[in-house]
N, C-alpha and C. Protein backbone atom coordinates (compact mmCIF):
# COMPACT_ATOMS: atom_id res chain seq x y z
N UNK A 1 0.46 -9.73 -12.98
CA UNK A 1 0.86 -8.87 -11.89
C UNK A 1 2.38 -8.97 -11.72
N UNK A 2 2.88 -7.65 -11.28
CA UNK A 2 4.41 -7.82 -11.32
C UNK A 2 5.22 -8.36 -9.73
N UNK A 3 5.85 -8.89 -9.84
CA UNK A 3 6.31 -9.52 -8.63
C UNK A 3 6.87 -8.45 -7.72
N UNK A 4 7.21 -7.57 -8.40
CA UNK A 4 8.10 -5.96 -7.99
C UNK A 4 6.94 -5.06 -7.04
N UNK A 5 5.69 -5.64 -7.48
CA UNK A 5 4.59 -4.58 -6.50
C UNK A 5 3.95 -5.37 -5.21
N UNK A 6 4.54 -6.81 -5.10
CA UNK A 6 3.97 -7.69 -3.98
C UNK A 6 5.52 -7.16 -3.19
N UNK A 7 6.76 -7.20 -3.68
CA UNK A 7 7.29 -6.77 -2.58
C UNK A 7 7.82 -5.52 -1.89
N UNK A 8 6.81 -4.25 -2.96
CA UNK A 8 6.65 -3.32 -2.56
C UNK A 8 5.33 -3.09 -1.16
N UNK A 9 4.38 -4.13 -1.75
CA UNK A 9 3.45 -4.09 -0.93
C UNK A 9 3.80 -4.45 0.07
N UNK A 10 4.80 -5.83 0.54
CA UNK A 10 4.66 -5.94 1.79
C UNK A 10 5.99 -5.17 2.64
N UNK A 11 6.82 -4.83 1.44
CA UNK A 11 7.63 -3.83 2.24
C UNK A 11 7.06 -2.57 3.36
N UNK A 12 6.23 -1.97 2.54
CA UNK A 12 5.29 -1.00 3.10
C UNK A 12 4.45 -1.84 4.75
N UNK A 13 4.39 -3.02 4.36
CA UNK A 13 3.48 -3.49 5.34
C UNK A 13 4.37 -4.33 6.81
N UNK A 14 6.07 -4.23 6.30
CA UNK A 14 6.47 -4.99 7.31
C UNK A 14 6.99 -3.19 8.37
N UNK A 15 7.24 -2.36 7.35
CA UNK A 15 7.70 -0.65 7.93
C UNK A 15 6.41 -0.67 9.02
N UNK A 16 5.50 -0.73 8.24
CA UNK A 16 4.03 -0.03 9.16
C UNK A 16 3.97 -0.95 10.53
N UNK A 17 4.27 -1.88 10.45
CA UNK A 17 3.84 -3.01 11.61
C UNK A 17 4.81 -2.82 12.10
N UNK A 18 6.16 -2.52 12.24
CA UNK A 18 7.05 -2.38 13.23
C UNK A 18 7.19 -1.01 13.78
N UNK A 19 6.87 0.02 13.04
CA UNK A 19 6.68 1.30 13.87
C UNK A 19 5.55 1.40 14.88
N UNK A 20 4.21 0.59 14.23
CA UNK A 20 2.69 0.29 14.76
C UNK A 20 3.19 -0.02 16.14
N UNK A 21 4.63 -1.38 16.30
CA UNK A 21 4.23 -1.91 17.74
C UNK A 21 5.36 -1.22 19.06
N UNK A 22 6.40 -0.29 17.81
CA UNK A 22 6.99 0.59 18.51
C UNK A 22 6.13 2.07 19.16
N UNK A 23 5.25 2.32 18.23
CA UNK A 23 4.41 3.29 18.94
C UNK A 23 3.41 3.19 19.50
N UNK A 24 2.91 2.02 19.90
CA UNK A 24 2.07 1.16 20.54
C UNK A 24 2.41 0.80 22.15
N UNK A 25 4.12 0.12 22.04
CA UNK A 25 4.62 0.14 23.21
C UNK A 25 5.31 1.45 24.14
N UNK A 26 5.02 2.30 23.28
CA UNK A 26 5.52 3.76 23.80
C UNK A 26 4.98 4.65 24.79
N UNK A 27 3.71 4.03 24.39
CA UNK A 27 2.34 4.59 24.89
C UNK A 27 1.69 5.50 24.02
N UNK A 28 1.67 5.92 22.67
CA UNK A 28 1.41 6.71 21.31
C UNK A 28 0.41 5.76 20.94
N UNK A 29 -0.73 5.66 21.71
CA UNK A 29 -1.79 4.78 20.25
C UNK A 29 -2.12 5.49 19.07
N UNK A 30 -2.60 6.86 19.73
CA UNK A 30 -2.97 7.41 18.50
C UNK A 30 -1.81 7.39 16.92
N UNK A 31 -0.75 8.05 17.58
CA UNK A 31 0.40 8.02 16.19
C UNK A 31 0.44 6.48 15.69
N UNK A 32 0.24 5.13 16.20
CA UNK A 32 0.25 4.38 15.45
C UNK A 32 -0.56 3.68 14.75
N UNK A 33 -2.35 4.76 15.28
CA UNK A 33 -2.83 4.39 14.32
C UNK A 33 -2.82 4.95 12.90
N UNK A 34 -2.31 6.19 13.31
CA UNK A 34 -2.65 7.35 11.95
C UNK A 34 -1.47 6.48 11.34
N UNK A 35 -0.14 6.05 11.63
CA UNK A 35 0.81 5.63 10.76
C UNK A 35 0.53 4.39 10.15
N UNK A 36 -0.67 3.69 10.78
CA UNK A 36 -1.27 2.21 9.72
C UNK A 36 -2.37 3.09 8.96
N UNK A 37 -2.90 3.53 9.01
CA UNK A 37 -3.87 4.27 7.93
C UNK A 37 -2.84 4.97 7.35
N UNK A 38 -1.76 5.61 7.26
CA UNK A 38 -0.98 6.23 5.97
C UNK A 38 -0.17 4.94 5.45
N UNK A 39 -0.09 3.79 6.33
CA UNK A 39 0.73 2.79 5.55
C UNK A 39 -0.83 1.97 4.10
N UNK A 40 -1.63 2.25 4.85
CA UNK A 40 -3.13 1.59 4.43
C UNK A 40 -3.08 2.41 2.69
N UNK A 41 -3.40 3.61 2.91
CA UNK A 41 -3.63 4.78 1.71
C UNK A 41 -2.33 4.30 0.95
N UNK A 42 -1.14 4.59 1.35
CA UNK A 42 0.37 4.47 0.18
C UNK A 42 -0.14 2.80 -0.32
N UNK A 43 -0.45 1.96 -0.01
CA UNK A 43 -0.36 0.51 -0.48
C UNK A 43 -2.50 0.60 -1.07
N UNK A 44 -2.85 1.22 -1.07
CA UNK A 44 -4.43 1.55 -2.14
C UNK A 44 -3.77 2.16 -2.99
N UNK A 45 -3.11 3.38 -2.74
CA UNK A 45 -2.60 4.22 -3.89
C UNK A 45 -2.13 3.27 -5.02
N UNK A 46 -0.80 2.61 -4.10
CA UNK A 46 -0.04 1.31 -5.63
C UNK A 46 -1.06 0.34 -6.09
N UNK A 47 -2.21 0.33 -5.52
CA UNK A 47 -2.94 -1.00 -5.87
C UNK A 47 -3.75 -0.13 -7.08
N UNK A 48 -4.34 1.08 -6.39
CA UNK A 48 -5.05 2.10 -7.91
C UNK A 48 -4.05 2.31 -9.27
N UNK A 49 -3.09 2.73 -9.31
CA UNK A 49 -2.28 2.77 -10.11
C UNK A 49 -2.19 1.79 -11.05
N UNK A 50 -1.97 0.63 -10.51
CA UNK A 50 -1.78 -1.12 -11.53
C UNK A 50 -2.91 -0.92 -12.04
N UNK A 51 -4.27 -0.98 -11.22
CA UNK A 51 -5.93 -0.98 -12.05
C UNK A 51 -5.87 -0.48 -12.33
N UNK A 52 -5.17 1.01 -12.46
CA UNK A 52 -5.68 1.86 -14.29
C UNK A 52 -4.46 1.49 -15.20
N UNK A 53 -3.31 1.03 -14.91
CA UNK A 53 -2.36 0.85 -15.90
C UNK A 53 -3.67 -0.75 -16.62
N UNK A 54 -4.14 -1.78 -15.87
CA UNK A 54 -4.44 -3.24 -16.22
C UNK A 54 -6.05 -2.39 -17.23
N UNK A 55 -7.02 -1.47 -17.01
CA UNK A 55 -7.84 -0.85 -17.89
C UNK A 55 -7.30 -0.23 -19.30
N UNK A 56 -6.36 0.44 -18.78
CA UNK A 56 -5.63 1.41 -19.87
C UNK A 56 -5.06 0.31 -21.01
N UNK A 57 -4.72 -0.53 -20.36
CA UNK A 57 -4.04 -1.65 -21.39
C UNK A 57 -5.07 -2.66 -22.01
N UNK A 58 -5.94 -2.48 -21.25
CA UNK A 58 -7.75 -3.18 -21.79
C UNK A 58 -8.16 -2.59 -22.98
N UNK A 59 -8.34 -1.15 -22.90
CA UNK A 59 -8.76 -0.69 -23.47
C UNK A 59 -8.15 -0.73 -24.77
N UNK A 60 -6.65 -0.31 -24.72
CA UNK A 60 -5.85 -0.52 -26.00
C UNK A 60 -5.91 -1.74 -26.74
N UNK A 61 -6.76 -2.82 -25.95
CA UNK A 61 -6.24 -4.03 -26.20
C UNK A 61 -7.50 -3.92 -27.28
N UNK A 62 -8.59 -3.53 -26.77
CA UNK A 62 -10.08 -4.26 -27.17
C UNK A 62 -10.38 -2.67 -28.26
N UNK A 63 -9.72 -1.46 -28.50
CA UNK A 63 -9.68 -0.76 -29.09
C UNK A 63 -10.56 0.64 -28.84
N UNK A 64 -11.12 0.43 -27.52
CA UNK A 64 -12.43 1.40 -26.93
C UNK A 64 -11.52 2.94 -26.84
């Protein structure tokens, strides 16, 4: 695993948690939840991506 996508991941995850408790203390629950479920989806998205690059490279490996 590349070290470059853990601190993409938690980049994404320190953005989401500080807008979360800015729109939280605003009185916006709703906008901060929809903005942790779009921080949720962008950080599945990078996690899908690696699992088909780590298959794709399986596959080449084992010749399927």
């Amino acid at each position: 695993m590349d070290v470059d996508l853990i601190f993409r991941i938690a980049a994404v995850g320190i953005l989401v948690a500080v807008l979360g408790q800015l729109l939280s203390r605003s009185g916006r629950e709703e906008q901060a939840l929809m903005t942790t479920l779009a921080g949720l989806i962008v950080v599945l998205m990078l996690i899908v991506q690696e699992i088909d690059r780590l298959f794709t490279m399986m596959k080449n490996v084992f010749g399927f």
